[in-house]
Structure formats: C-alpha cells, structure tokens
Protein backbone atom coordinates (compact mmCIF):
# COMPACT_ATOMS: atom_id res chain seq x y z
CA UNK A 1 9.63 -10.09 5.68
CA UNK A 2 9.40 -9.93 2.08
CA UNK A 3 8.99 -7.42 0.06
CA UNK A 4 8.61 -6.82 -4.38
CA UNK A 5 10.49 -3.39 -5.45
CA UNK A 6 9.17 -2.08 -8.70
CA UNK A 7 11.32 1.16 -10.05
CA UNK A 8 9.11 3.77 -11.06
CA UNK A 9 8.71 6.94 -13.05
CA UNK A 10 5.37 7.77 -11.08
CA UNK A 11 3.11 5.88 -9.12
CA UNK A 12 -0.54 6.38 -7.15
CA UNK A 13 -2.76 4.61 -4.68
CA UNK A 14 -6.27 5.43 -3.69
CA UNK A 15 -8.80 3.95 -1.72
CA UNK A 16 -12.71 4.27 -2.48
CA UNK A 17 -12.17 5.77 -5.18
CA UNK A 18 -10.45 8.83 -3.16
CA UNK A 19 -6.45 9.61 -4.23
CA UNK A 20 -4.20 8.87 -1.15
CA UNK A 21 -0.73 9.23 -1.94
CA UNK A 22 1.39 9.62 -5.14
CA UNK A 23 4.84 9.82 -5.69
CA UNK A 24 7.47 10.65 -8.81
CA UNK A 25 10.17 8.64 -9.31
CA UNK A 26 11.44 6.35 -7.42
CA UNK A 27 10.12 2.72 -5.95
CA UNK A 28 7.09 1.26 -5.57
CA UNK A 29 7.34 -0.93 -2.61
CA UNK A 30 5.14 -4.02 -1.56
CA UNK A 31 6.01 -4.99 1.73
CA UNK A 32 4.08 -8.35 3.72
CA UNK A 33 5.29 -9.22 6.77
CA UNK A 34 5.84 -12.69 8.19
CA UNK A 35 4.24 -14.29 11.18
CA UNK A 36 7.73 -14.95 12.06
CA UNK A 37 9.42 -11.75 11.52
CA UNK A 38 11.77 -10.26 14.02
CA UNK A 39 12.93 -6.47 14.50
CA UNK A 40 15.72 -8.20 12.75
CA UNK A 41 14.13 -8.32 9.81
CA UNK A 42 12.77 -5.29 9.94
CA UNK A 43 16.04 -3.69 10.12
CA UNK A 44 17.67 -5.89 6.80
CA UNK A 45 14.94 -5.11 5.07
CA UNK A 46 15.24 -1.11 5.47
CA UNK A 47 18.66 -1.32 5.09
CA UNK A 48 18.49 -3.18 1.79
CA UNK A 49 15.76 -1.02 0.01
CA UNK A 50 17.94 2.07 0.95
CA UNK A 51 20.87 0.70 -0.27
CA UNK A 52 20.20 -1.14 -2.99
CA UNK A 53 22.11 0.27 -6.13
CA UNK A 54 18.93 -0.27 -8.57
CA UNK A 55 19.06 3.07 -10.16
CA UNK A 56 21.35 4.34 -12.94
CA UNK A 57 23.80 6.46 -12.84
CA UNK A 58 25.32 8.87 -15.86
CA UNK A 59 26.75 6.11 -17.37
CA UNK A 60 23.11 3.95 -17.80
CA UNK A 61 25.12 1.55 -14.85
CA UNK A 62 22.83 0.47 -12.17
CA UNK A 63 24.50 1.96 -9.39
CA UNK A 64 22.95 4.50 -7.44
CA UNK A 65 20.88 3.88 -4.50
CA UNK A 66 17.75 5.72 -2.85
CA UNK A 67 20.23 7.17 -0.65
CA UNK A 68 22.43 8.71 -3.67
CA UNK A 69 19.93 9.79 -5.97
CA UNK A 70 17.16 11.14 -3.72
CA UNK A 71 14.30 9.44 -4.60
CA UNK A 72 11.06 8.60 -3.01
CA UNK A 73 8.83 5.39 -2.27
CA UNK A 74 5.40 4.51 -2.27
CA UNK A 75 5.01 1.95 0.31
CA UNK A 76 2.30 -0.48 0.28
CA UNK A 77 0.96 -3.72 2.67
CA UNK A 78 0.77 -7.04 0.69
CA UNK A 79 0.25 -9.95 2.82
CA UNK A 80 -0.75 -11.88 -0.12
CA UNK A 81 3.17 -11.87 -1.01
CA UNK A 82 2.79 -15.07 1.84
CA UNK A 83 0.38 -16.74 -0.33
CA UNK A 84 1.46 -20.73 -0.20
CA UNK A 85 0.02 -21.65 -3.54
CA UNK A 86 2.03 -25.07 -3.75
CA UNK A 87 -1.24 -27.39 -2.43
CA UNK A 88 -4.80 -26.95 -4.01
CA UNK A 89 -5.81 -23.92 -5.93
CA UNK A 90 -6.46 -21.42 -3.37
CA UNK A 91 -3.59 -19.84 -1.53
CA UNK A 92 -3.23 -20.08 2.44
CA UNK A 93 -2.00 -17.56 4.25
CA UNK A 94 -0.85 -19.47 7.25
CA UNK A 95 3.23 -17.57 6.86
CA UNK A 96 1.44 -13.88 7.40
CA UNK A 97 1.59 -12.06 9.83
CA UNK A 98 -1.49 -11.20 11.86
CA UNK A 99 -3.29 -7.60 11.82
CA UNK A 100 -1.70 -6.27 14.44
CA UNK A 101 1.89 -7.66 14.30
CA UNK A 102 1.67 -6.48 10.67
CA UNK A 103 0.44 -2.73 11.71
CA UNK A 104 2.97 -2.62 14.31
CA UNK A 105 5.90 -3.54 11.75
CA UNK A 106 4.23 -1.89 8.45
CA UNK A 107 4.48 1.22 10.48
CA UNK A 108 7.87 0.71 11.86
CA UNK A 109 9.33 0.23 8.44
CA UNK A 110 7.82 3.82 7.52
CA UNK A 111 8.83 5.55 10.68
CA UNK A 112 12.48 4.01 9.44
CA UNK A 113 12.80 5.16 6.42
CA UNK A 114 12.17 8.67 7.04
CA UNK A 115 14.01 8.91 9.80
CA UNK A 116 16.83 8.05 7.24
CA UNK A 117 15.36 11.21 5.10
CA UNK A 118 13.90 9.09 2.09
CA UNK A 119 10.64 10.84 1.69
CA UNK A 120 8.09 7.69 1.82
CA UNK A 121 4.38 7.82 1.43
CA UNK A 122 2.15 4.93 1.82
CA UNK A 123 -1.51 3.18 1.01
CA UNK A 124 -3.90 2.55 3.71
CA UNK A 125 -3.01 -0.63 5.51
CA UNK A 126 -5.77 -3.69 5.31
CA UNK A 127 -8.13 -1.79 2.59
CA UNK A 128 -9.06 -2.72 -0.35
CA UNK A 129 -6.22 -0.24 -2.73
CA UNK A 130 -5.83 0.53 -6.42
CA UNK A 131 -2.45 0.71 -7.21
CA UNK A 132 -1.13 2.46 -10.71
CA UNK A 133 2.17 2.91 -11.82
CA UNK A 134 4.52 3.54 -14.72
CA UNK A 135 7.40 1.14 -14.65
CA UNK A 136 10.37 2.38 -15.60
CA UNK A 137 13.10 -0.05 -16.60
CA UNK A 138 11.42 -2.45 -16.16
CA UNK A 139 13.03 -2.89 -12.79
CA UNK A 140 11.36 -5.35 -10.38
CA UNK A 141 13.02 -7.17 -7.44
CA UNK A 142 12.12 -9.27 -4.90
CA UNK A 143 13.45 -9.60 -1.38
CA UNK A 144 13.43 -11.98 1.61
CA UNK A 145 14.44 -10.67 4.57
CA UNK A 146 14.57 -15.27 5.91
CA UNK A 147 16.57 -16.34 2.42
C-alpha cells in the first residue's frame, strides 16, 4: 500500500464538475493499493497516518499527530502511485491492485480511521476527480506500507 500525505490548510475534490467533499486543515491523503497488499498493510498504513507527528506544535516542532491535534483528512484513490515508469515511456500498472480488491481496501482504510474518531472524507473511487488544495508547509510524505 502506498500512500503520498500532503499537509494542508484546506483542500476540495469534486467530480463532474459537482463539489464532493472538502475539508480544513489537516492531510490530504492519496492512497493506491497494491495487488499484493494484505490486511497487514492496511493496518500499518492507518496506524502510521494517525500517528505520524507531521504537525507542529507551540514551539514550530513537528510533533503532533492527527491524533493530538484533531485534524481531518481528505482521502483520495490513486492507483497511478503504482505506475512502473522505469521501461518505455508509458507507465504499467501491473503492481495495482484490481477494482475490486482496491474498493474493498479503499473502503476499509476509511471505515478505520473513523472508527479511531479522525473525521475523514473522501473522493469518489475510480472517477475521473479534481483535486485542489492549499499546501501548508510545504509538508509532503510518502509511505510504503512493503519498504
């Protein structure tokens, strides 16, 4: 599973042109899933997005987690974080996940997170999305649930 983290000030997603969800701060999370990924995975990679100490505390230190400062996430599907783009100059896609393995765990990761009471909203999986966001920092981050 991997996923890119982007801290936010704000950040929206709509679909056709129609608003979906939109959140204030807090992280802006791509998530792709791997045609080998395991509820193992599933569970590091919660874990590690709640936990992570990427925002700062009164001191300008990164220390404070999702968990200890109350912010939210924006959660949206990004297979093409499996793009292979080492061979040729299109990317393959072989190290996805399928649809519905991907569903299944996009869904999961959600259902996670707020049962951990992070308030988590999310894009519309497999549609074509325009993302917007502020970046604050900037803070990006990228994890690997298999390095």
């Amino acid at each position: 599973m991997r996923a890119v983290i982007q801290r936010v000030s704000s950040a929206s997603v709509e679909v056709g042109g129609r608003a979906l969800s939109r959140i204030g701060p807090g992280l802006l999370v791509f998530l792709a899933i791997g045609a080998e990924d395991q509820e193992v995975d599933l569970e590091w990679m919660v874990d590690k997005i709640l936990h992570l100490r990427c925002f700062e505390d009164e001191a300008g230190r990164m220390n404070l987690s999702l968990v200890d400062s109350g912010k939210e996430i924006l959660c949206i599907s990004e297979f093409t974080l499996y793009g292979d783009c080492r061979r040729g100059r299109r990317p393959g896609f072989d190290g996805a996940a399928g649809p519905a393995l991907a569903l299944r765990f996009y869904e999961k990761f959600i259902d996670k997170v707020r049962g951990e009471g992070i308030k988590i909203s999310s894009g519309q999986f497999g549609a074509k999305m325009r993302v917007a966001l502020e970046n604050d920092g900037p803070v990006t981050l990228i994890l690997d649930s298999r390095t």
